[in-house]
PDB file of N, CA and C in Angstrom:
ATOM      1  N   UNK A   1     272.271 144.259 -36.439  1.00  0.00           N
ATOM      2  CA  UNK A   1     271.344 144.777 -35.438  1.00  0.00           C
ATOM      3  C   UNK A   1     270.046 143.986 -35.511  1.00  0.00           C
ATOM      4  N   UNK A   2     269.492 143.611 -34.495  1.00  0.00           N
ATOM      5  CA  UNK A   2     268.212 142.601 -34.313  1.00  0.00           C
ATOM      6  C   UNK A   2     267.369 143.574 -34.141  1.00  0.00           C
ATOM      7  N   UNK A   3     266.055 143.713 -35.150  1.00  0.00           N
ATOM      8  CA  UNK A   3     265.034 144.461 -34.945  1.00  0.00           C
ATOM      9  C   UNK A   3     263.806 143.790 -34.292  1.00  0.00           C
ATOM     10  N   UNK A   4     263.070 144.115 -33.544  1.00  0.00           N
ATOM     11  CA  UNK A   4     261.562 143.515 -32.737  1.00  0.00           C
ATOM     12  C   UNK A   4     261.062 142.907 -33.735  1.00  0.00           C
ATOM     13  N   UNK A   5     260.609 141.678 -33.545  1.00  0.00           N
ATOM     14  CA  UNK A   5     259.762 141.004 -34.444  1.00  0.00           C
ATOM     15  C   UNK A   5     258.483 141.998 -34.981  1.00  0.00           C
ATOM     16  N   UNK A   6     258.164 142.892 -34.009  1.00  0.00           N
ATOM     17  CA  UNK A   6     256.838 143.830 -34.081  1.00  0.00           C
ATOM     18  C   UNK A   6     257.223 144.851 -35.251  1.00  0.00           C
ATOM     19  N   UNK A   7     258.379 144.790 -35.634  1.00  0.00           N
ATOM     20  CA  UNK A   7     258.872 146.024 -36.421  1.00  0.00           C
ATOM     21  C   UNK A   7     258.542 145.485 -37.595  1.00  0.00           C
ATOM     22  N   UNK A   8     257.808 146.719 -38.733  1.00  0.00           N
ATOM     23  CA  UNK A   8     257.821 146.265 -40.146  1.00  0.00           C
ATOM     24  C   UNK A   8     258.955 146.944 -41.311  1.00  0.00           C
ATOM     25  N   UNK A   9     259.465 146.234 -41.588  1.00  0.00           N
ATOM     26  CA  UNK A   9     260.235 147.295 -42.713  1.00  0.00           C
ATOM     27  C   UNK A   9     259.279 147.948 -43.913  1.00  0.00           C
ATOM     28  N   UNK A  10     259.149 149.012 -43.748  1.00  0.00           N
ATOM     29  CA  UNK A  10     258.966 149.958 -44.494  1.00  0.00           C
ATOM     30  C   UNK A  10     257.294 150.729 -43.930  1.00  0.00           C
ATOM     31  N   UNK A  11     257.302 150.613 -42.747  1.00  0.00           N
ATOM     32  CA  UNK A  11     256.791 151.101 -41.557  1.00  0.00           C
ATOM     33  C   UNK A  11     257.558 151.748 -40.622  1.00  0.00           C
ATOM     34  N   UNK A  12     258.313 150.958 -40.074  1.00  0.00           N
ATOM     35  CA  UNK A  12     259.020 151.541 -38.912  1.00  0.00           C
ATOM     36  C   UNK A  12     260.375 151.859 -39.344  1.00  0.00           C
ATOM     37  N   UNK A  13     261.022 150.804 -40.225  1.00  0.00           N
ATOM     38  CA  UNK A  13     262.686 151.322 -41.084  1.00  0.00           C
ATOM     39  C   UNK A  13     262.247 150.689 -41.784  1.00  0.00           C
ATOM     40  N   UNK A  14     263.070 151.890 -42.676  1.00  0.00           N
ATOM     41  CA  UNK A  14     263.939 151.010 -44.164  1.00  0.00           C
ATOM     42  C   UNK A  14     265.469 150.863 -44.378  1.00  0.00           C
ATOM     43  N   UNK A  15     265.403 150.194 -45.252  1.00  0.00           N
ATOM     44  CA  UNK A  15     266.843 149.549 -45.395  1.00  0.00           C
ATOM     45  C   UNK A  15     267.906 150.973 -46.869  1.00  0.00           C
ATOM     46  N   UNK A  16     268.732 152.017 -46.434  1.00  0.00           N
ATOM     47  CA  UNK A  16     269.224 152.569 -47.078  1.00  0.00           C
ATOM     48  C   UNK A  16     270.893 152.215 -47.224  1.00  0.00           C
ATOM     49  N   UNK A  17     271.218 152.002 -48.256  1.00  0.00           N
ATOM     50  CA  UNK A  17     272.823 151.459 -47.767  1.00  0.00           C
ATOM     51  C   UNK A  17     272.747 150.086 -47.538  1.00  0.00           C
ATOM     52  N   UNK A  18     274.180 150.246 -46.295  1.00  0.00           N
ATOM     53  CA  UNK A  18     273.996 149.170 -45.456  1.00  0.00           C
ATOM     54  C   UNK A  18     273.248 149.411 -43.955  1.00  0.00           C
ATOM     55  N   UNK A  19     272.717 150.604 -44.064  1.00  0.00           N
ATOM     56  CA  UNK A  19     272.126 151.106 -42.783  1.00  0.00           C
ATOM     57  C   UNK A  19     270.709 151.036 -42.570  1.00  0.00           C
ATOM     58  N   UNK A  20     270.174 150.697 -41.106  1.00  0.00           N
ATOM     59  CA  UNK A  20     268.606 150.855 -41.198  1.00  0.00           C
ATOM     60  C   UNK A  20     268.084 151.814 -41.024  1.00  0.00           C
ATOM     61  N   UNK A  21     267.330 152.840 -41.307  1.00  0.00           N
ATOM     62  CA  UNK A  21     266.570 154.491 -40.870  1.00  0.00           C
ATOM     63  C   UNK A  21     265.232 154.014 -40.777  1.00  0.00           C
ATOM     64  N   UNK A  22     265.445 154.578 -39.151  1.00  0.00           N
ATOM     65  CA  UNK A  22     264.022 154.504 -38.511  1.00  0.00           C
ATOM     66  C   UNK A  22     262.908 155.500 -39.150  1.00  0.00           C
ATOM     67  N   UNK A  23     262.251 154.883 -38.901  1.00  0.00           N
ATOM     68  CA  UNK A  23     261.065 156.476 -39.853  1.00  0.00           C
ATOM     69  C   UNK A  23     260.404 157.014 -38.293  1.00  0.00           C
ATOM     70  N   UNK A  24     258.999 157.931 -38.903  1.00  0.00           N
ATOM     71  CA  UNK A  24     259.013 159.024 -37.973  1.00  0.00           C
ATOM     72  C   UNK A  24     258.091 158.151 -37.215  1.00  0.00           C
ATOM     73  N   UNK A  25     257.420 157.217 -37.340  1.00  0.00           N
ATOM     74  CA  UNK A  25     256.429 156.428 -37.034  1.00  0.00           C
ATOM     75  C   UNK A  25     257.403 155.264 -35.614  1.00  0.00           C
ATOM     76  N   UNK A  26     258.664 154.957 -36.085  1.00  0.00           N
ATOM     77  CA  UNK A  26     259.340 154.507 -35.432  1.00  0.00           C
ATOM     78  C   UNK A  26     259.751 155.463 -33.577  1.00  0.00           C
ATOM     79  N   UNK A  27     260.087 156.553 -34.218  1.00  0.00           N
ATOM     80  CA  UNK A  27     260.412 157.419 -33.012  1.00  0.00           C
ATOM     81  C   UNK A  27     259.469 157.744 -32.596  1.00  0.00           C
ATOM     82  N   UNK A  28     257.715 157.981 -32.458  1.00  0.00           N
ATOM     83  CA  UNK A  28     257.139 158.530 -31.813  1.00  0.00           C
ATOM     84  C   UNK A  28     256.892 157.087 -31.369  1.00  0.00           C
ATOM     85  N   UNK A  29     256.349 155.988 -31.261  1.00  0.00           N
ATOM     86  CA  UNK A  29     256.460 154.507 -30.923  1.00  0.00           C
ATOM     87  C   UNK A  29     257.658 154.469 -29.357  1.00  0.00           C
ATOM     88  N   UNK A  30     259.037 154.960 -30.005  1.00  0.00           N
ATOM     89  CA  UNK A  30     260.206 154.844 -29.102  1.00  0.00           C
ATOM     90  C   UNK A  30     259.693 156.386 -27.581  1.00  0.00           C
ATOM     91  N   UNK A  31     259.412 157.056 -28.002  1.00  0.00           N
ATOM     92  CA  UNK A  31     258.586 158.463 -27.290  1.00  0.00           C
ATOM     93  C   UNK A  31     259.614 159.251 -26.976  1.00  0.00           C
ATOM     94  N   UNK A  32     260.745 159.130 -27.312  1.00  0.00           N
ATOM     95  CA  UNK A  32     262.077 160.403 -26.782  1.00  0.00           C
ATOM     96  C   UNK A  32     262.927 160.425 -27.986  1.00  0.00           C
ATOM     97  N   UNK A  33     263.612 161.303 -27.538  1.00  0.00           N
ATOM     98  CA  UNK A  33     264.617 161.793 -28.553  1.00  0.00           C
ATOM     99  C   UNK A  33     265.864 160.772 -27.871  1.00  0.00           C
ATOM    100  N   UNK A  34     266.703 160.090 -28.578  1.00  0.00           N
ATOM    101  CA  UNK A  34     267.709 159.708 -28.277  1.00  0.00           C
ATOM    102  C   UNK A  34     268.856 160.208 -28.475  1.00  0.00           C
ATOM    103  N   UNK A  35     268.901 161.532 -28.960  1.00  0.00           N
ATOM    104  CA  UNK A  35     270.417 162.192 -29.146  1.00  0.00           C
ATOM    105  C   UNK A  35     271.494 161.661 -30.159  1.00  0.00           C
ATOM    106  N   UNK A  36     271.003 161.313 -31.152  1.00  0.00           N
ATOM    107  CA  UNK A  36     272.012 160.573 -32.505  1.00  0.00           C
ATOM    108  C   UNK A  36     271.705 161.244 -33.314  1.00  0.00           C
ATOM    109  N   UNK A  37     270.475 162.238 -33.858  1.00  0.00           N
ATOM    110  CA  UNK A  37     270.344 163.363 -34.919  1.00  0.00           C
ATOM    111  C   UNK A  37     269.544 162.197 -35.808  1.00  0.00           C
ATOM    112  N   UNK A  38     269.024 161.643 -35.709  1.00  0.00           N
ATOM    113  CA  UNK A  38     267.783 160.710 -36.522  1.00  0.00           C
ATOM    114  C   UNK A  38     267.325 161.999 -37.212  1.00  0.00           C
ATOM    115  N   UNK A  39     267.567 161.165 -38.888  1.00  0.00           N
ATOM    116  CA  UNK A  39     266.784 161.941 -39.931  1.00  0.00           C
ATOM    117  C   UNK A  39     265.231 162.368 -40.169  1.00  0.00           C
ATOM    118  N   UNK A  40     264.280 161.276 -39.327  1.00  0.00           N
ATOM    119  CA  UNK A  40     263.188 161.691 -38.845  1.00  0.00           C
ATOM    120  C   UNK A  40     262.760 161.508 -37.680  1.00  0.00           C
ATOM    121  N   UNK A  41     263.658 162.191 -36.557  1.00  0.00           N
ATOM    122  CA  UNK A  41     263.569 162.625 -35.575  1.00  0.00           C
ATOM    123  C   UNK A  41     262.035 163.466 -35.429  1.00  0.00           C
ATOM    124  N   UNK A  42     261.217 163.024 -34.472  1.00  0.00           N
ATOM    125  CA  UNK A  42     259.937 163.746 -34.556  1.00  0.00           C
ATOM    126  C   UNK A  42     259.987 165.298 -33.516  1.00  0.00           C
ATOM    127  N   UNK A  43     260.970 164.820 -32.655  1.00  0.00           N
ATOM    128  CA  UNK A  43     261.280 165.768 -31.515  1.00  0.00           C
ATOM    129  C   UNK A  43     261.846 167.263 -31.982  1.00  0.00           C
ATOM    130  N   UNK A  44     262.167 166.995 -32.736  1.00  0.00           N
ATOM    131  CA  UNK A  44     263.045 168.988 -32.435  1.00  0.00           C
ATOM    132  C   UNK A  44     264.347 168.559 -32.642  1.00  0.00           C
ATOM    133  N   UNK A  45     265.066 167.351 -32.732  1.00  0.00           N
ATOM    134  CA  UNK A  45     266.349 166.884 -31.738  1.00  0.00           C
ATOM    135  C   UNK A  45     266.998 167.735 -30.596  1.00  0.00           C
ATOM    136  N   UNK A  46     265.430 167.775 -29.867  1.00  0.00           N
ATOM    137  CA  UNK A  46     265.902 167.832 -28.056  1.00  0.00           C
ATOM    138  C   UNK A  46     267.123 167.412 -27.496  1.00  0.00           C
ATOM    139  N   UNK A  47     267.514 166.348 -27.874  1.00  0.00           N
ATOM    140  CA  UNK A  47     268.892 165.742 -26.923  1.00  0.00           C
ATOM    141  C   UNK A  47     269.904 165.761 -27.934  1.00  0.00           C
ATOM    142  N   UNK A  48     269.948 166.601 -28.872  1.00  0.00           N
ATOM    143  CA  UNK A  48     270.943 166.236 -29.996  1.00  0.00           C
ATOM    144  C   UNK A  48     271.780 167.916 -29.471  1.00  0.00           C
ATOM    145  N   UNK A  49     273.597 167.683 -29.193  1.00  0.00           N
ATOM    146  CA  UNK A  49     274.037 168.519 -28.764  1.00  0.00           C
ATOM    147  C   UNK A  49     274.724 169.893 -30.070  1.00  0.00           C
ATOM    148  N   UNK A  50     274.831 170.840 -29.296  1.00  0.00           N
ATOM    149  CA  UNK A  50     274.901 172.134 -30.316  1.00  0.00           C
ATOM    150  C   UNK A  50     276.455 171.951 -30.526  1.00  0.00           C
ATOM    151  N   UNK A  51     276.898 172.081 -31.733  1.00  0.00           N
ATOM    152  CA  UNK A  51     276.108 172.718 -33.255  1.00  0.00           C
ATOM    153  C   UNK A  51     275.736 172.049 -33.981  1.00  0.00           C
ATOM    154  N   UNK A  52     275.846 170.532 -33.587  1.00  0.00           N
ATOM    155  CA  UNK A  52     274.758 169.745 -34.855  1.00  0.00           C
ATOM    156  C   UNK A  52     273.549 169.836 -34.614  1.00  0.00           C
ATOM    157  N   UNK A  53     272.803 169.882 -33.537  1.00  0.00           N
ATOM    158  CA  UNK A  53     271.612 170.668 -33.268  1.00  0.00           C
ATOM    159  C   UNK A  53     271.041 171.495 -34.835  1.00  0.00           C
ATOM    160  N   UNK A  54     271.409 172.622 -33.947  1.00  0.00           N
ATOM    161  CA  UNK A  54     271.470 173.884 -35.177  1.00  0.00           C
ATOM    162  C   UNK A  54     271.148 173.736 -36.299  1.00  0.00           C
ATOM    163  N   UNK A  55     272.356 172.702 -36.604  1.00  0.00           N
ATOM    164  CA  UNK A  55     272.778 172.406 -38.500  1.00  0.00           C
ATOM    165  C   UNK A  55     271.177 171.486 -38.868  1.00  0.00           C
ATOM    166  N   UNK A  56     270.856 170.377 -37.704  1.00  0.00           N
ATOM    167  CA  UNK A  56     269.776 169.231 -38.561  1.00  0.00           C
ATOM    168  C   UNK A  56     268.538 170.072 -38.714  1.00  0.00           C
ATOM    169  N   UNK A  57     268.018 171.006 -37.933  1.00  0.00           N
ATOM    170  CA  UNK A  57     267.173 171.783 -37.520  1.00  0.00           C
ATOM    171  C   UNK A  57     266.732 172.863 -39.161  1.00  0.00           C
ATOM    172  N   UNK A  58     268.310 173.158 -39.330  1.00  0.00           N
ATOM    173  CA  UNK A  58     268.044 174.338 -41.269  1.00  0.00           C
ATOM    174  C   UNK A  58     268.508 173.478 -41.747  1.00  0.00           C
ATOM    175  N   UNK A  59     269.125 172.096 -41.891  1.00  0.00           N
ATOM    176  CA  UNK A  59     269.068 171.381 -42.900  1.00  0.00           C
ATOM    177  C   UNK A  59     266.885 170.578 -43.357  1.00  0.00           C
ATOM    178  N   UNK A  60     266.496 170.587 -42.228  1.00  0.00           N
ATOM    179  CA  UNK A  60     264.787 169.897 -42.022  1.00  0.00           C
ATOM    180  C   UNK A  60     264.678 171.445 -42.590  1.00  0.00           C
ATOM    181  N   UNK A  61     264.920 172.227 -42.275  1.00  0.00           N
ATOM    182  CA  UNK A  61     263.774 173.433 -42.736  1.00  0.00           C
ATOM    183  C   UNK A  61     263.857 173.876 -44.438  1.00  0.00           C
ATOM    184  N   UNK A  62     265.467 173.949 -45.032  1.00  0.00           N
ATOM    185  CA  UNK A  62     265.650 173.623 -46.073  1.00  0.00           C
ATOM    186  C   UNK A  62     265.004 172.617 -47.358  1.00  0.00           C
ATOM    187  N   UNK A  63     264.945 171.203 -46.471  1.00  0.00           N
ATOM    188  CA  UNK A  63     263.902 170.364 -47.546  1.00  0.00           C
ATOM    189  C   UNK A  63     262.574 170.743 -47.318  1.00  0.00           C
ATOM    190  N   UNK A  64     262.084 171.220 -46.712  1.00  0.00           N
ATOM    191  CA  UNK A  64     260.934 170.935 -46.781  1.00  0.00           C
ATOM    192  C   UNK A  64     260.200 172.552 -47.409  1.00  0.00           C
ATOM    193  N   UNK A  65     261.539 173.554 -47.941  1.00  0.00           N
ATOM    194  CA  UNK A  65     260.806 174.395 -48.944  1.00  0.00           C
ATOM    195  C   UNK A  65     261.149 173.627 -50.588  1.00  0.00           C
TER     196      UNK A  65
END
């Protein structure tokens, strides 16, 4: 995947795995929810369909007690 030259790693993603995760700084930059359940999804995951909805929603509320 080709990231924007404008993108910094470990600003906008980091490298976990073999995968890149956008951070939250990344998605408010992008301004919508794209419906893939992004781990720091800033939105609510608005476009993310039910029941994974649901699940990312008390899995976020879970870490963060």
């Amino acid at each position: 995947m080709k990231i924007d030259d404008n993108f910094i790693e470990g600003i906008h993603f980091y490298k976990e795995k073999n995968f890149l995760v956008f951070t939250e700084k990344y998605h408010l930059q992008r301004g919508y929810c794209c419906g893939n359940g992004c781990r720091h999804c800033p939105y609510k995951y608005e476009k993310v369909q039910e029941p994974l909805r649901s699940k990312l929603i008390t899995e976020r509320k879970n870490e963060a007690q």
